[in-house]
Protein backbone atom coordinates (compact mmCIF):
# COMPACT_ATOMS: atom_id res chain seq x y z
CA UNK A 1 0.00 0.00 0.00
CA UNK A 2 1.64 3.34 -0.91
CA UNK A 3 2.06 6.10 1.52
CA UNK A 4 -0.85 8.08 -0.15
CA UNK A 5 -3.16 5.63 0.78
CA UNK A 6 -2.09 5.20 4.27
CA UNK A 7 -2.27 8.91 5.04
CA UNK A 8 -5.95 8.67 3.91
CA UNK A 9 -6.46 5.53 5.96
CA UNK A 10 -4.74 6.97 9.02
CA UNK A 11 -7.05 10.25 8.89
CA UNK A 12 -10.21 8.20 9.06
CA UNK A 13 -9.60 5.69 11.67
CA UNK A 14 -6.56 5.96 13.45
CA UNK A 15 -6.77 7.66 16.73
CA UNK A 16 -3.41 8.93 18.15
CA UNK A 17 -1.87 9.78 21.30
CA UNK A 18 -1.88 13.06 23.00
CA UNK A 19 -2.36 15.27 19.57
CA UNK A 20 -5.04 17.55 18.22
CA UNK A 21 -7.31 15.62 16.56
CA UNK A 22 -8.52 18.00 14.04
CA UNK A 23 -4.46 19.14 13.63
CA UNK A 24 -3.60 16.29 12.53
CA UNK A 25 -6.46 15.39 10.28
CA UNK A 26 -4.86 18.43 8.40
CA UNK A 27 -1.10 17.25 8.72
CA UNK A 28 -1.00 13.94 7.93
CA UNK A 29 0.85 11.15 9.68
CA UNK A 30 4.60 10.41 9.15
CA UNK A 31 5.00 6.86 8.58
CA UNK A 32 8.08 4.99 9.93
CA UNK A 33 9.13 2.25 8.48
CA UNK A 34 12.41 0.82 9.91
CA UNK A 35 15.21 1.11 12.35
CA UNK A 36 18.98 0.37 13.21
CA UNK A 37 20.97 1.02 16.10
CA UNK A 38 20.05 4.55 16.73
CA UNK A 39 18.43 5.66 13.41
CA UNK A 40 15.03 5.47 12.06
CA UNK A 41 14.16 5.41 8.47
CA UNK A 42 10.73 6.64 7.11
CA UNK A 43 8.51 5.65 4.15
CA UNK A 44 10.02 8.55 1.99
CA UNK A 45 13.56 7.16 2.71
CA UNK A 46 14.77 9.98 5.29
CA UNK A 47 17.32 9.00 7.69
CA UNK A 48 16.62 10.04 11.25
CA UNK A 49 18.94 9.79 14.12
CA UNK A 50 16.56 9.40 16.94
CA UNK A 51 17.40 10.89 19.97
CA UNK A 52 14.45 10.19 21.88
CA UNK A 53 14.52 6.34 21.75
CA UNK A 54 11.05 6.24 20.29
CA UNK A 55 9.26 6.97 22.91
CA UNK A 56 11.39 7.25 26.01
CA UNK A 57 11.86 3.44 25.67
CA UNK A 58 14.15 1.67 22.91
CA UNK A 59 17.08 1.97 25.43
CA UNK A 60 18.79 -0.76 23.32
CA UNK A 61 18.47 1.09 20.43
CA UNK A 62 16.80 -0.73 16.90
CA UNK A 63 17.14 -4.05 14.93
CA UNK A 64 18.68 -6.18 18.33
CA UNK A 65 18.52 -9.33 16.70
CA UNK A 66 19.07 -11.46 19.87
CA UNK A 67 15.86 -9.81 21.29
CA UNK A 68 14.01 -10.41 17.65
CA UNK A 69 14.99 -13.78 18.24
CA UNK A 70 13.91 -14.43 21.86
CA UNK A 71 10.47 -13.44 21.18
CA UNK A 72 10.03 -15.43 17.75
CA UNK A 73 11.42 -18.23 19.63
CA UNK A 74 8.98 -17.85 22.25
CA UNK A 75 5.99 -17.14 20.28
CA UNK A 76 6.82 -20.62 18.10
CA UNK A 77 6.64 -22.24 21.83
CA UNK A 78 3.71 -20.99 23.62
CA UNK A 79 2.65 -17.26 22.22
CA UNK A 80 0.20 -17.38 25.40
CA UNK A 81 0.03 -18.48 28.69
CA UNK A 82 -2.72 -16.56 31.22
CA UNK A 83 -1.62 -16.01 34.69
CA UNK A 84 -5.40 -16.88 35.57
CA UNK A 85 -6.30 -19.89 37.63
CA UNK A 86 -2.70 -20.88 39.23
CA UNK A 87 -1.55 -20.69 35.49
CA UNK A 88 2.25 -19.58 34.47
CA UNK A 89 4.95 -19.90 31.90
CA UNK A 90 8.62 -20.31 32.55
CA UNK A 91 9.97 -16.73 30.78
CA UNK A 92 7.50 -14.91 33.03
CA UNK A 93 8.56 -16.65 36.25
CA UNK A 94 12.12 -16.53 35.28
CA UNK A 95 11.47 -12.12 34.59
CA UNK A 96 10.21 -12.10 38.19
CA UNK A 97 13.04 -13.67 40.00
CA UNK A 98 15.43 -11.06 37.66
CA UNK A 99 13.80 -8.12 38.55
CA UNK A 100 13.82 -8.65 42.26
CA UNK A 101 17.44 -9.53 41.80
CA UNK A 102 18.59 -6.43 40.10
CA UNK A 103 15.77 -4.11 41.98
CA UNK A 104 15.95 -2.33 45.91
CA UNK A 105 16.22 -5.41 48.04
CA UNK A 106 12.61 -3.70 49.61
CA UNK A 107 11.26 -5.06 46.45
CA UNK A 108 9.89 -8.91 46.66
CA UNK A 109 6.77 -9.19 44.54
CA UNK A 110 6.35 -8.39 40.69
CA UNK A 111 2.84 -8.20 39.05
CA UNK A 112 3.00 -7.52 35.28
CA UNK A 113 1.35 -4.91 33.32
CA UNK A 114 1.17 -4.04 29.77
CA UNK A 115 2.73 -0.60 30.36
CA UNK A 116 3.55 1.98 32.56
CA UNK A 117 0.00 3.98 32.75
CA UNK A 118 -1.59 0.06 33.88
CA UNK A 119 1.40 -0.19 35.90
CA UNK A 120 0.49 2.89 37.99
CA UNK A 121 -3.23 2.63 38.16
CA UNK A 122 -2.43 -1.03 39.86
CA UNK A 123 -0.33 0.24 41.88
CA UNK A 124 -3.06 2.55 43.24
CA UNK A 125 -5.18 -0.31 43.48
CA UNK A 126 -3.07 -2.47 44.91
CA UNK A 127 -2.63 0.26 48.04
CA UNK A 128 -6.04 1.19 48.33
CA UNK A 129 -6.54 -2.59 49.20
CA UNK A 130 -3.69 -2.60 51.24
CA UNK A 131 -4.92 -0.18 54.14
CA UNK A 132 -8.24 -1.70 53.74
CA UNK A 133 -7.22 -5.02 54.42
CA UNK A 134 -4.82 -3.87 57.08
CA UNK A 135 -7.47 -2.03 59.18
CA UNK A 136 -6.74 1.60 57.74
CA UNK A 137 -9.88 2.72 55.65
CA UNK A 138 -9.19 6.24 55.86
CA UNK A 139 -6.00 5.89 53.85
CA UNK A 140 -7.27 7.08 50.90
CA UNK A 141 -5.32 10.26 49.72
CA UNK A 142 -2.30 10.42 47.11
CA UNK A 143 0.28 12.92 46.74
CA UNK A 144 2.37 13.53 43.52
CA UNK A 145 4.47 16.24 42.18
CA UNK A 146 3.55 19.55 40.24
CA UNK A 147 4.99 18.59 36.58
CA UNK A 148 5.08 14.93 37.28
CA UNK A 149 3.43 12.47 34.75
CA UNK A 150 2.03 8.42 35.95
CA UNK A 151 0.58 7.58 32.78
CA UNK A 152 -3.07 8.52 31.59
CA UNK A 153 -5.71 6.13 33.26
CA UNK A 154 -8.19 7.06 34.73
CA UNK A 155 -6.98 7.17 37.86
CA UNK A 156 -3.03 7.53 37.13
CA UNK A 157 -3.94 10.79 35.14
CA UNK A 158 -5.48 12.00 38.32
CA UNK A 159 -1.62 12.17 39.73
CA UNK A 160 -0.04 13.29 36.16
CA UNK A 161 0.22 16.65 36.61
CA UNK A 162 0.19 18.36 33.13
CA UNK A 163 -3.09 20.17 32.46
CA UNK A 164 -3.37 18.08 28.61
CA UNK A 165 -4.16 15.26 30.32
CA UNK A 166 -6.86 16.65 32.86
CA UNK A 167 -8.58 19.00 30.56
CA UNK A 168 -12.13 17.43 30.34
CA UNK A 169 -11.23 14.23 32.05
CA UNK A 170 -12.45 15.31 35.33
CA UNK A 171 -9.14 14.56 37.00
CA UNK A 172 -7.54 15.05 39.04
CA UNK A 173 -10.16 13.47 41.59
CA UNK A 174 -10.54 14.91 44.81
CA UNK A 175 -8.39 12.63 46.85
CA UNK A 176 -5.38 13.03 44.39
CA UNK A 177 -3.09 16.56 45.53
CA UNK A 178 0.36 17.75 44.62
CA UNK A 179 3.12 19.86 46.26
CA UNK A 180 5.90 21.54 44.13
CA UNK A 181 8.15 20.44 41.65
CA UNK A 182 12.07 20.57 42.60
CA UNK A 183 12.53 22.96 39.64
CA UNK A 184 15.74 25.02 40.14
CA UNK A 185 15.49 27.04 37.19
CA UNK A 186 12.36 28.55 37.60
CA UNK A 187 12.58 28.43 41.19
CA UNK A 188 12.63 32.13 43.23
CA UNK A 189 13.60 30.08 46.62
CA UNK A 190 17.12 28.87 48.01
CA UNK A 191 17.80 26.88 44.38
CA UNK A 192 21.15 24.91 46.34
CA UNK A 193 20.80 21.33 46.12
CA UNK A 194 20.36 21.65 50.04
CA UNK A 195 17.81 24.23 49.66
CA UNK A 196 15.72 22.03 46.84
CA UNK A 197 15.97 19.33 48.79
CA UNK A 198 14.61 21.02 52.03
CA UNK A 199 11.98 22.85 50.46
CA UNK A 200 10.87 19.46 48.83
CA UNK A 201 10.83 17.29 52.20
CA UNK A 202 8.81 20.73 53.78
CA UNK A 203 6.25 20.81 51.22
CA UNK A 204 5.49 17.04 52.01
CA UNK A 205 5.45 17.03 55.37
CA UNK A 206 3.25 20.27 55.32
CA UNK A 207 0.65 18.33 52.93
CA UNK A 208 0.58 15.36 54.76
CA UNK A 209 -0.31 17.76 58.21
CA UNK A 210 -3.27 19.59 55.99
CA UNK A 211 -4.78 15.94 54.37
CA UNK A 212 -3.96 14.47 58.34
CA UNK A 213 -1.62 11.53 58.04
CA UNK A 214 -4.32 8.90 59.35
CA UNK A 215 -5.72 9.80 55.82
CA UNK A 216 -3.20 9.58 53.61
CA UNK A 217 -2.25 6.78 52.07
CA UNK A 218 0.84 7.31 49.37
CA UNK A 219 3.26 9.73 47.97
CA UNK A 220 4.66 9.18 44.07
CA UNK A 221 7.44 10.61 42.23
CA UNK A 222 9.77 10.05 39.14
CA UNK A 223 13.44 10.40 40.45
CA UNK A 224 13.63 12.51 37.22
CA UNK A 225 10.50 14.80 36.42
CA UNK A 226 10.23 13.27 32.41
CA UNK A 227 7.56 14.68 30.45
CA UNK A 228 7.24 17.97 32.76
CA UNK A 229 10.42 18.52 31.42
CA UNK A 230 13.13 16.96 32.49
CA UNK A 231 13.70 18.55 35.46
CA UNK A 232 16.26 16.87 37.29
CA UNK A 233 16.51 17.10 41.12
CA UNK A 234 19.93 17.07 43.14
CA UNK A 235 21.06 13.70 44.10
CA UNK A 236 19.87 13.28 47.75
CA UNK A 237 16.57 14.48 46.74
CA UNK A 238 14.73 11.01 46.67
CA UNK A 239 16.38 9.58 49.56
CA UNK A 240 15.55 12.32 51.29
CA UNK A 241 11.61 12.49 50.21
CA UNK A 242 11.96 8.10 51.10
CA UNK A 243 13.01 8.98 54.68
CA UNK A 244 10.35 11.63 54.75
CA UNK A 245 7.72 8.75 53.79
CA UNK A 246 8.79 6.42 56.57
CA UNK A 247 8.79 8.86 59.20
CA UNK A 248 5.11 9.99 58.52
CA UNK A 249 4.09 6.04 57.91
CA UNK A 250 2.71 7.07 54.37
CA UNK A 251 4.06 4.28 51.47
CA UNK A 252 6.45 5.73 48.85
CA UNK A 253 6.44 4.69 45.58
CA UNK A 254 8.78 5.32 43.22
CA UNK A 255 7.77 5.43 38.97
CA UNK A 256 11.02 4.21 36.83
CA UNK A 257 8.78 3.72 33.76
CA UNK A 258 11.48 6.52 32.10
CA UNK A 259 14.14 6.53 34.42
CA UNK A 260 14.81 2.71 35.23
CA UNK A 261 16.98 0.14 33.26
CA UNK A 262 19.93 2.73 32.85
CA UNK A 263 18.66 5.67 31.79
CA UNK A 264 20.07 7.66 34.21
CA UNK A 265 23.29 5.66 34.69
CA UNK A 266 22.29 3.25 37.00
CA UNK A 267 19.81 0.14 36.31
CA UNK A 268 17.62 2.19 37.94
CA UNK A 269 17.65 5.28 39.47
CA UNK A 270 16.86 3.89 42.73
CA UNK A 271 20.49 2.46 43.19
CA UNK A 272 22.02 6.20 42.90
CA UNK A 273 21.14 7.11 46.51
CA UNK A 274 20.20 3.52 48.01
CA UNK A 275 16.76 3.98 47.38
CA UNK A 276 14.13 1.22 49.02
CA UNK A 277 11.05 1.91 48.05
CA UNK A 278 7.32 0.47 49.11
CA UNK A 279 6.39 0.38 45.31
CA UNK A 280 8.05 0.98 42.43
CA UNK A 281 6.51 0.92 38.49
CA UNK A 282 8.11 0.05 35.29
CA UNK A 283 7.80 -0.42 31.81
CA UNK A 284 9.27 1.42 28.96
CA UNK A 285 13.23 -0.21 28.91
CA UNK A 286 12.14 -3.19 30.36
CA UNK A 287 11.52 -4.23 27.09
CA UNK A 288 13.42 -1.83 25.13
CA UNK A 289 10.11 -0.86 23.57
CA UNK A 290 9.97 -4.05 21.23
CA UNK A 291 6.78 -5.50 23.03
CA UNK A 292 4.28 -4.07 25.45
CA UNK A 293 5.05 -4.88 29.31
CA UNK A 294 5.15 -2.89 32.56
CA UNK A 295 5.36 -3.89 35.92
CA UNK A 296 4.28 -2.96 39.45
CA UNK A 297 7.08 -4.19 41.90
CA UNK A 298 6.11 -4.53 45.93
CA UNK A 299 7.96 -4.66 49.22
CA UNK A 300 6.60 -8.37 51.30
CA UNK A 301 4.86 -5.93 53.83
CA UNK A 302 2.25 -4.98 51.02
CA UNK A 303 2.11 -8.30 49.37
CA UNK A 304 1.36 -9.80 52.54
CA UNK A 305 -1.44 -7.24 53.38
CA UNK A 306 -3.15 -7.83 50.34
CA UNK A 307 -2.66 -11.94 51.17
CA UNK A 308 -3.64 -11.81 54.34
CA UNK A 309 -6.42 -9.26 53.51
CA UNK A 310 -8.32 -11.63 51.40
CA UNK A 311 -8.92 -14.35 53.76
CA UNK A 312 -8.24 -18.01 52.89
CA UNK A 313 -11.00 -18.38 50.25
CA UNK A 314 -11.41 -14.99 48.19
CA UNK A 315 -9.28 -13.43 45.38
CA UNK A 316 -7.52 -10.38 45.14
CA UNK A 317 -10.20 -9.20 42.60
CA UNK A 318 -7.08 -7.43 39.63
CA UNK A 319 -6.53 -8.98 36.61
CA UNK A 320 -5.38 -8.49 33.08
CA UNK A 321 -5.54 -10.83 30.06
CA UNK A 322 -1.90 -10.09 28.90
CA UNK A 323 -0.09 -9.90 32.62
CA UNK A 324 2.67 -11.57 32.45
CA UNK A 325 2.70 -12.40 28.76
CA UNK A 326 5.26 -15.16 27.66
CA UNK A 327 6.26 -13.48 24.65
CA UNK A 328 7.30 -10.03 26.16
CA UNK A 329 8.87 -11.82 29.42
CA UNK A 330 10.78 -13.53 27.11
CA UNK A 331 11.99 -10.40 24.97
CA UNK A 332 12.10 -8.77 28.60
CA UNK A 333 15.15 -11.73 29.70
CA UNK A 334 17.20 -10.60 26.64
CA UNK A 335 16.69 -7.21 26.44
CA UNK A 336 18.04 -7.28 30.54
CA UNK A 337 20.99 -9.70 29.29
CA UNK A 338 21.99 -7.12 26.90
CA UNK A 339 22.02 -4.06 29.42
CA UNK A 340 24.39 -6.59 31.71
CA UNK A 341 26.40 -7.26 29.67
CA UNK A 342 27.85 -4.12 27.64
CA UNK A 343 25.00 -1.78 27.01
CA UNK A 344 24.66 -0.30 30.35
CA UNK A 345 28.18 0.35 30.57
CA UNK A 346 28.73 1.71 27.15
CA UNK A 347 24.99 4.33 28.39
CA UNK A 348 27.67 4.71 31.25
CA UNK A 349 31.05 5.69 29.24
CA UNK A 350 29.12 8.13 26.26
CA UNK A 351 26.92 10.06 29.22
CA UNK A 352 29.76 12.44 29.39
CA UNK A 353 29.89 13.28 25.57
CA UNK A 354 26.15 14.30 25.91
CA UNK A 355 26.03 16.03 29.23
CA UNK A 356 29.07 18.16 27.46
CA UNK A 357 27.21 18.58 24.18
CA UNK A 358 23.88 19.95 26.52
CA UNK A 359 25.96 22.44 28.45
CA UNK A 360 27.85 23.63 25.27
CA UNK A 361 24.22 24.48 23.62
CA UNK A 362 24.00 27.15 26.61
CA UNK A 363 26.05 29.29 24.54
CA UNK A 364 23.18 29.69 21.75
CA UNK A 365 21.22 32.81 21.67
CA UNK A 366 17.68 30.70 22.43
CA UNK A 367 19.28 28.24 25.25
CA UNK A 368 18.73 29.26 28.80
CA UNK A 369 19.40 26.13 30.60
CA UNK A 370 20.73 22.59 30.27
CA UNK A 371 20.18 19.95 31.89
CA UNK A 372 20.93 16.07 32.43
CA UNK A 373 21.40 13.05 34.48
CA UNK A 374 23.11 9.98 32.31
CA UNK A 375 21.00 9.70 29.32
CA UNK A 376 18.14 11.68 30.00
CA UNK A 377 18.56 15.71 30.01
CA UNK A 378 16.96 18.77 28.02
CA UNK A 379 17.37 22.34 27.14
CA UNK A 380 15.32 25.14 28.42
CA UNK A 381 14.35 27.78 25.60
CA UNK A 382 13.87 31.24 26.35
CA UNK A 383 13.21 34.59 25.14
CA UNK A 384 15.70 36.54 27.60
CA UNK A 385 18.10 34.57 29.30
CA UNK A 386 18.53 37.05 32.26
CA UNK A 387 14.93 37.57 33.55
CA UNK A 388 14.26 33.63 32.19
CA UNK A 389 11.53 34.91 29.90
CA UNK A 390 9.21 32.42 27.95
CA UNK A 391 8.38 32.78 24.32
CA UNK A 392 4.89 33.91 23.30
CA UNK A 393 3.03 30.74 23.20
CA UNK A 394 1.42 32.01 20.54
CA UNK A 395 5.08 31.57 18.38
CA UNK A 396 4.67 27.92 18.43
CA UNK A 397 8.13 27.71 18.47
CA UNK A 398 8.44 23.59 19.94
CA UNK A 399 6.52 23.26 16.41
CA UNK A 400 9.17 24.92 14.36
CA UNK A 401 11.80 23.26 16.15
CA UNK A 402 10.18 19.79 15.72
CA UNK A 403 9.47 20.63 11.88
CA UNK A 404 13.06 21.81 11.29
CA UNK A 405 14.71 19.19 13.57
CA UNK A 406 12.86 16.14 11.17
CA UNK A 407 13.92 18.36 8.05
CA UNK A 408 17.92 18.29 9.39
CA UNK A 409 17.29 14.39 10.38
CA UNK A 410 17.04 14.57 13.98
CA UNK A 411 14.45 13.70 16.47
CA UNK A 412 13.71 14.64 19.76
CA UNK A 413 10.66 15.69 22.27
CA UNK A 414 9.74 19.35 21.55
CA UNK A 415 7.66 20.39 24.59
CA UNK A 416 4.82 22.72 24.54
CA UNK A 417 6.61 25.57 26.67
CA UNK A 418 10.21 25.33 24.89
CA UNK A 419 12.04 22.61 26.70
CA UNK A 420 13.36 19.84 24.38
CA UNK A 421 13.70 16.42 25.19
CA UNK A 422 16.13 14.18 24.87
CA UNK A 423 16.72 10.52 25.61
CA UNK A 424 19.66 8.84 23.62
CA UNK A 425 19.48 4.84 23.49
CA UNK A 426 22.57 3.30 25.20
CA UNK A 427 23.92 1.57 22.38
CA UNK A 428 25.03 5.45 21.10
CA UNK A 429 28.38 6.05 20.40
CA UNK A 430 30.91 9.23 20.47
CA UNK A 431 30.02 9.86 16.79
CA UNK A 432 25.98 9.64 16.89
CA UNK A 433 26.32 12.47 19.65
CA UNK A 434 28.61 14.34 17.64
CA UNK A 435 25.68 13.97 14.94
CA UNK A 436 23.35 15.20 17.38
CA UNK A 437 24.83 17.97 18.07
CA UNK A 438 25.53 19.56 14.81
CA UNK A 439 22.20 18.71 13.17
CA UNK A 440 20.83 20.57 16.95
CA UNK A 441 22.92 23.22 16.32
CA UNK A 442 21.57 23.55 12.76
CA UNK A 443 18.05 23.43 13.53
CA UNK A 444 18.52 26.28 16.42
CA UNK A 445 20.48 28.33 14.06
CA UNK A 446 17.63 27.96 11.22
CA UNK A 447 15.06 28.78 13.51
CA UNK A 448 17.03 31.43 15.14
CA UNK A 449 16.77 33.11 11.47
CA UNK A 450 13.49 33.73 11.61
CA UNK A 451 12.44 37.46 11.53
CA UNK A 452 9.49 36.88 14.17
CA UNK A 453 11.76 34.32 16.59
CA UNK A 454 14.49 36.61 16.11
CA UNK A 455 12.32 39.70 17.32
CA UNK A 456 10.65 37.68 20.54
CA UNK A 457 14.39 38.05 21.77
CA UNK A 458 14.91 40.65 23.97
């Protein structure tokens, strides 16, 4: 079918993720068509060095063959097995034991999603029952962070906190509340790594007093801040909001569905500061992106509270058809092989060229902060780089960058208010950032040129 054809196809039926509808009626999809390593090609035949790892998630980069393998070779031996009725299949049992090997020792107990959104609105489920069947019904509040995304469920959208995804969605629901992000940049207060980290742990605490702690049950956060922007919080900053959790006797659950499975440098970002939390989610790297999984991972204290909860007869009423799918566990075993041995250490050994490639764009005219943590980091646009002015929404200038970014081969996450994204797969080497970085370069300096983005300086 030529691309024509598709286009028309895609307009009338095919309903995509967080766009405009009507927009894109009007624009037209871009069709992908194959991948290598780092680059993607499309259906015209561009070349595209993709430096968001599709979608936060092909940490392994395109066209493993070893993981293209391990799921044929599964799906020729049992393409399904439900975890229903005592059920089980030995890829999925064998993913379980890894990740509570290479996880916080806190964590004990896996149950498998099919992504990261799923992944967080069990997790909410799975503590609601907890304090239910542990005597503590009035555990029913949730605190997440300004800027902080857990997926778009119904209920995970609820503690997402990006206005896209609660315009019309009646989220977020009234037992869902945030305190502030740990954004330095924009922040007017004591912006020292000390200071963040104090005014973080405050805002908690203060919360927790104004909800009353007998009534609240959790507190999630990314160790990152992903789709808010890549805000990146001083190291001691989750360790410090963990301690924070144990002393009020609220669980603390920690979302790696960007961060984990070395995107920051460590398997997860957990292991940075010793971090043990209640909960943690994942998805995303797990599987590199080359089949849909997630997980929800628990300490024994909440798996035996939901055990125990249920008596000796009934169920613990959650369930999905594709938890704990064969075919992604087994993708999942090979995709974790390949960060152990060599990818996570090459993410480790290149994280320098692009942390120095970020901090080198701060010399542009339109950069007014850079910022990073192994392969995950962004750059801050701005109209005025002394009083940290925004650009005139009105601009659309994340559109223009986007447009002339694809046109110069290069892909990345062009955010709404001027922060661009970026999230290299590990298998990158010295020369794909050095790629990066002039096509970036390019793109700035195009858009730079033109007479309206030129005059929104000041």
């Amino acid at each position: 079918m030529n691309d024509e054809s598709l286009v028309a196809l895609d307009r009338q039926h095919l309903i995509h993720p967080v766009i405009n509808y009507h927009a894109h009626e009007k624009r037209g999809v871009t069709i992908l068509e194959s991948g290598q390593g780092a680059y993607l090609t499309d259906s015209q035949g561009n070349v595209l060095l993709d430096a968001f790892s599709g979608l936060w998630c092909v940490n392994t980069g395109y066209g493993q063959n070893s993981v293209v393998q391990a799921g044929e070779a599964q799906m020729r031996k049992l393409p399904y097995a439900t975890g229903y009725f005592h059920f089980g299949s030995e890829p999925a049992i064998k993913l379980a034991a890894k990740l509570v090997e290479i996880t916080p020792v806190s964590l004990q107990h896996v149950y498998f999603t099919m992504g990261g959104s799923d992944a967080v609105d069990s997790a909410i489920r799975f503590i609601v029952n907890y304090y239910n069947s542990t005597g503590q019904p009035k555990k029913k509040h949730f605190i997440s962070i300004e800027r902080g995304y857990h997926g778009s469920s119904s209920q995970g959208s609820g503690l997402t906190a990006l206005p896209a995804f609660h315009r019309h969605f009646d989220v977020p629901l009234p037992n869902q509340h945030r305190i502030p992000c740990p954004y330095a940049y924009r922040s007017s207060q004591d912006t020292s790594p000390e200071g963040i980290i104090a005014e973080s742990v405050a805002a908690l605490k203060s919360k927790v007093e104004e909800l009353g702690v007998d009534n609240v049950a959790a507190f999630f956060c990314e160790p990152v801040i992903g789709s808010g922007g890549v805000i990146v919080p001083p190291k001691g900053w989750l360790k410090a909001l963990q301690n924070c959790c144990n002393e009020l006797g609220i669980l603390f659950v920690v979302d790696e569905v960007i961060t984990g499975f070395g995107r920051t440098g460590t398997m997860f970002a957990c292991d940075a500061e010793d971090v043990t939390p209640d909960l943690m989610t994942m998805a995303k790297g797990l599987t590199a992106g080359y089949a849909p999984m997630g997980a929800v991972m628990m300490s024994d204290a909440v798996y035996q509270g939901l055990a125990d909860g249920c008596g000796p007869d009934a169920p613990v009423g959650h369930g999905y058809t594709y938890s704990a799918h064969p075919v992604s566990a087994a993708i999942a075993l090979e995709v974790i092989r390949l960060y152990e041995e060599g990818l996570l250490a090459n993410g480790q050994a290149v994280a320098r060229h692009f942390e120095a490639g970020l901090m080198a764009m701060l010399d542009h005219p339109l950069v007014g902060d850079a910022r990073s943590r192994g392969l995950l980091g962004a750059l801050e646009l701005v109209a005025n780089k002394n009083s940290k002015a925004r650009f005139d929404p009105a601009l659309k200038l994340s559109e223009r960058i986007a447009t002339a970014a694809y046109k110069n081969g290069l892909i990345f996450r062009a955010f709404t208010d001027n922060v661009l994204g970026f999230a290299p797969a590990l298998c990158y080497t010295k020369e794909d950032f050095d790629i990066l970085f002039e096509r970036l370069k390019r793109t700035l300096d195009e858009v730079l040129e033109q007479p309206d983005v030129r005059l929104a300086l000041s």
